[in-house]
Protein backbone atom coordinates (compact mmCIF):
# COMPACT_ATOMS: atom_id res chain seq x y z
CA UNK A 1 -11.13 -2.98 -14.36
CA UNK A 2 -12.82 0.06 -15.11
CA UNK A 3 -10.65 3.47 -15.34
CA UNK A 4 -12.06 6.93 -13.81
CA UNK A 5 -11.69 9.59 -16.26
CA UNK A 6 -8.84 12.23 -15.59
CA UNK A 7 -11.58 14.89 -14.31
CA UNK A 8 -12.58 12.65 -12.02
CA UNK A 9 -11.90 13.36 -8.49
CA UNK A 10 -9.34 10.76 -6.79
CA UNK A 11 -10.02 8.95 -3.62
CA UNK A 12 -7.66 9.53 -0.75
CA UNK A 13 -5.39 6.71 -0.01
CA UNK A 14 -3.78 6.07 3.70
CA UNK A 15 -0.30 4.13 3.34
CA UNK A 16 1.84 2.75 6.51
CA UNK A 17 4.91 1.11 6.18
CA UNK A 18 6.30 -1.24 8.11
CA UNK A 19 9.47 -3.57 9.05
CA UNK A 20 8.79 -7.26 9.45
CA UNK A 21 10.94 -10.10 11.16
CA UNK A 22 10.66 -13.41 10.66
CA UNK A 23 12.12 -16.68 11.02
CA UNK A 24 13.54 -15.70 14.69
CA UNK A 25 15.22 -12.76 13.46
CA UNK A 26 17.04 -14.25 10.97
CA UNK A 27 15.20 -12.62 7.70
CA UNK A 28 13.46 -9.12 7.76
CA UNK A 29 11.95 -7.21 5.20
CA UNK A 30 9.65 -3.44 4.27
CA UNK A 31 6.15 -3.73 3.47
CA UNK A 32 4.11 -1.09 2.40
CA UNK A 33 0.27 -1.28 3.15
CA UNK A 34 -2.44 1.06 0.92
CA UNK A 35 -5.97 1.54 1.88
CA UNK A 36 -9.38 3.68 1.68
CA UNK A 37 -10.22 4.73 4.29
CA UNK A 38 -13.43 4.62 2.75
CA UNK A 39 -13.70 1.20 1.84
CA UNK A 40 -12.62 -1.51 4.25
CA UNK A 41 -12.59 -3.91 1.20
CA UNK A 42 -10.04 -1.43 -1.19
CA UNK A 43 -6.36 -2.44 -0.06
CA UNK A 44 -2.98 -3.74 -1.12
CA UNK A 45 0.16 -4.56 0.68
CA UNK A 46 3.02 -5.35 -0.92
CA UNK A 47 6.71 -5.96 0.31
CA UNK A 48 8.55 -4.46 -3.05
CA UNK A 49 8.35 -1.01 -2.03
CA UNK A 50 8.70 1.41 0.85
CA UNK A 51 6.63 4.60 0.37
CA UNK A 52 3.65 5.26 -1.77
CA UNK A 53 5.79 8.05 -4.01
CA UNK A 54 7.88 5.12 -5.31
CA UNK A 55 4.64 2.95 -6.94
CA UNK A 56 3.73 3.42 -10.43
């Protein structure tokens, strides 16, 4: 994957998180979803973290 250099200006990322329950209740867990708003295609969701200041 090709890297931008530091100058380069960052896009701005939207993140929502959200609480899902499954199995009738009986499991639940955080999942964190990251897009561009400038590219429908650019997003990740993962259920290991809970805000966007805790990814590295």
């Amino acid at each position: 994957m090709p890297s931008q250099p530091p100058d380069a200006p960052r896009a701005e990322l939207e993140s929502e998180a959200y609480h899902i329950t499954v199995d009738d209740g009986a499991d639940s867990f955080c999942a964190l979803s990251i897009e561009s708003p400038e590219n429908d295609q650019a997003w990740l969701i993962s259920d290991t973290v809970t805000a966007l200041e805790s990814m590295r």
